[in-house]
C-alpha atoms as a PDB file:
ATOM      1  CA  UNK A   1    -128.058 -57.545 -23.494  1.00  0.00           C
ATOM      2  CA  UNK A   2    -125.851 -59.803 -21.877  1.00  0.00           C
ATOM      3  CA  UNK A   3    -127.429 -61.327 -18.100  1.00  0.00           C
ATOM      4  CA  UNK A   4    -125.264 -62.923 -15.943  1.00  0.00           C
ATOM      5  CA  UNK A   5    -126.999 -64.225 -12.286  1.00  0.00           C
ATOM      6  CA  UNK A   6    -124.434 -64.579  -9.269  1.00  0.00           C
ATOM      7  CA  UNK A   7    -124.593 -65.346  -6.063  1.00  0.00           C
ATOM      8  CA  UNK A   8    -125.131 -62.865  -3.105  1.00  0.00           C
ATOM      9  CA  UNK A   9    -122.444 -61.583  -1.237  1.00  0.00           C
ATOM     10  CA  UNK A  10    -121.794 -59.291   1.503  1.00  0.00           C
ATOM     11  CA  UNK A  11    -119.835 -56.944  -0.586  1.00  0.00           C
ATOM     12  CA  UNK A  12    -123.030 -56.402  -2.423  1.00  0.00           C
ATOM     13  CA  UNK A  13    -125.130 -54.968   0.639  1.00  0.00           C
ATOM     14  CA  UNK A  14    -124.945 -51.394   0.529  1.00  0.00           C
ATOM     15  CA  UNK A  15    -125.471 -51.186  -3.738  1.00  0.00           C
ATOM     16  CA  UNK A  16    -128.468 -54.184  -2.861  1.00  0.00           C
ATOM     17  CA  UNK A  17    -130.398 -51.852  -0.194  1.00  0.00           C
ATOM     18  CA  UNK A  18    -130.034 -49.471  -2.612  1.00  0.00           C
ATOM     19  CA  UNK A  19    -132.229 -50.684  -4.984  1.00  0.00           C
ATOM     20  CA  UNK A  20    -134.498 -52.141  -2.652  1.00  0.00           C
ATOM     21  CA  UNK A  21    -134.951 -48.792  -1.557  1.00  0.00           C
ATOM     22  CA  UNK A  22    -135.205 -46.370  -5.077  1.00  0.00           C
ATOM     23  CA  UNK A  23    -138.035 -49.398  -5.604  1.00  0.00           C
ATOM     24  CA  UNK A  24    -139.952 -48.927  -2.653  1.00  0.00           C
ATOM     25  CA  UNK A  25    -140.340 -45.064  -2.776  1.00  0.00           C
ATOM     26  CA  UNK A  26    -140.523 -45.370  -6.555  1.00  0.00           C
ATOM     27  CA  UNK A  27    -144.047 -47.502  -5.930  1.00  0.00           C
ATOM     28  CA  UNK A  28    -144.623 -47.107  -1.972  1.00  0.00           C
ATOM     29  CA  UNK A  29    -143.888 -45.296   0.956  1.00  0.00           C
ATOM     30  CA  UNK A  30    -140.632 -46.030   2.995  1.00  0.00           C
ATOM     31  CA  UNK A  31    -141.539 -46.251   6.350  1.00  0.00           C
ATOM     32  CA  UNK A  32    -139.540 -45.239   9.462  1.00  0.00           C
ATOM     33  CA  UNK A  33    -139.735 -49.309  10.388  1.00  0.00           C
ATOM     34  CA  UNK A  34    -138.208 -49.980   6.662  1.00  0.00           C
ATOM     35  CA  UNK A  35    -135.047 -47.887   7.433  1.00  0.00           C
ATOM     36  CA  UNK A  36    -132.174 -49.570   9.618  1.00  0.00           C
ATOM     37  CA  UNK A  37    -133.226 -53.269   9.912  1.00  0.00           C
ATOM     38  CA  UNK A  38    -131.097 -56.056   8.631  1.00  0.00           C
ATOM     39  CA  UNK A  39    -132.369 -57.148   5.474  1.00  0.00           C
ATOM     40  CA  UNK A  40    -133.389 -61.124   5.102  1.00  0.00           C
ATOM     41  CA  UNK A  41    -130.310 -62.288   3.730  1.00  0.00           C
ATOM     42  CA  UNK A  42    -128.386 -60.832   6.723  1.00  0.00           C
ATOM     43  CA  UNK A  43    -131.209 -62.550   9.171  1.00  0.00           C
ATOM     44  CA  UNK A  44    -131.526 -65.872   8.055  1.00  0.00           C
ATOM     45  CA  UNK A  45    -127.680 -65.977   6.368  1.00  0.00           C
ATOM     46  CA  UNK A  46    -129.649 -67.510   3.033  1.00  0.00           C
ATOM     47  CA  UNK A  47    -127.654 -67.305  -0.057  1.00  0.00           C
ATOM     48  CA  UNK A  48    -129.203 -65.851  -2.788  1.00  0.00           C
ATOM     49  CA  UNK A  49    -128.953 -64.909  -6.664  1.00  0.00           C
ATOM     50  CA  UNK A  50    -129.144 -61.321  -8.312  1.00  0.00           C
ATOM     51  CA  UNK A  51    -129.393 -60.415 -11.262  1.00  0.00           C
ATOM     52  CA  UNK A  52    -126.286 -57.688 -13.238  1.00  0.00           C
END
């Protein structure tokens, strides 16, 4: 399996919350406070890698 890491990007927020999410109910609980808020990328405008 080929990895490749790039930078975050906008573009990327809705399929990024999604996993966020499926791994929070997959382990946790999502809370009404977990729903809606900007994630901390959006926040503090810090550029960050993920991982395809």
């Amino acid at each position: 399996m080929d990895v490749e890491i790039i930078a975050y990007k906008p573009e990327y927020k809705t399929d990024f919350r999604k996993l966020n999410e499926d791994w929070i109910t997959t382990y946790f609980k999502m809370e009404e406070a977990d729903t809606g808020i900007p994630s901390p990328y959006e926040r503090c405008n810090i550029q960050m890698e993920i991982i395809l």
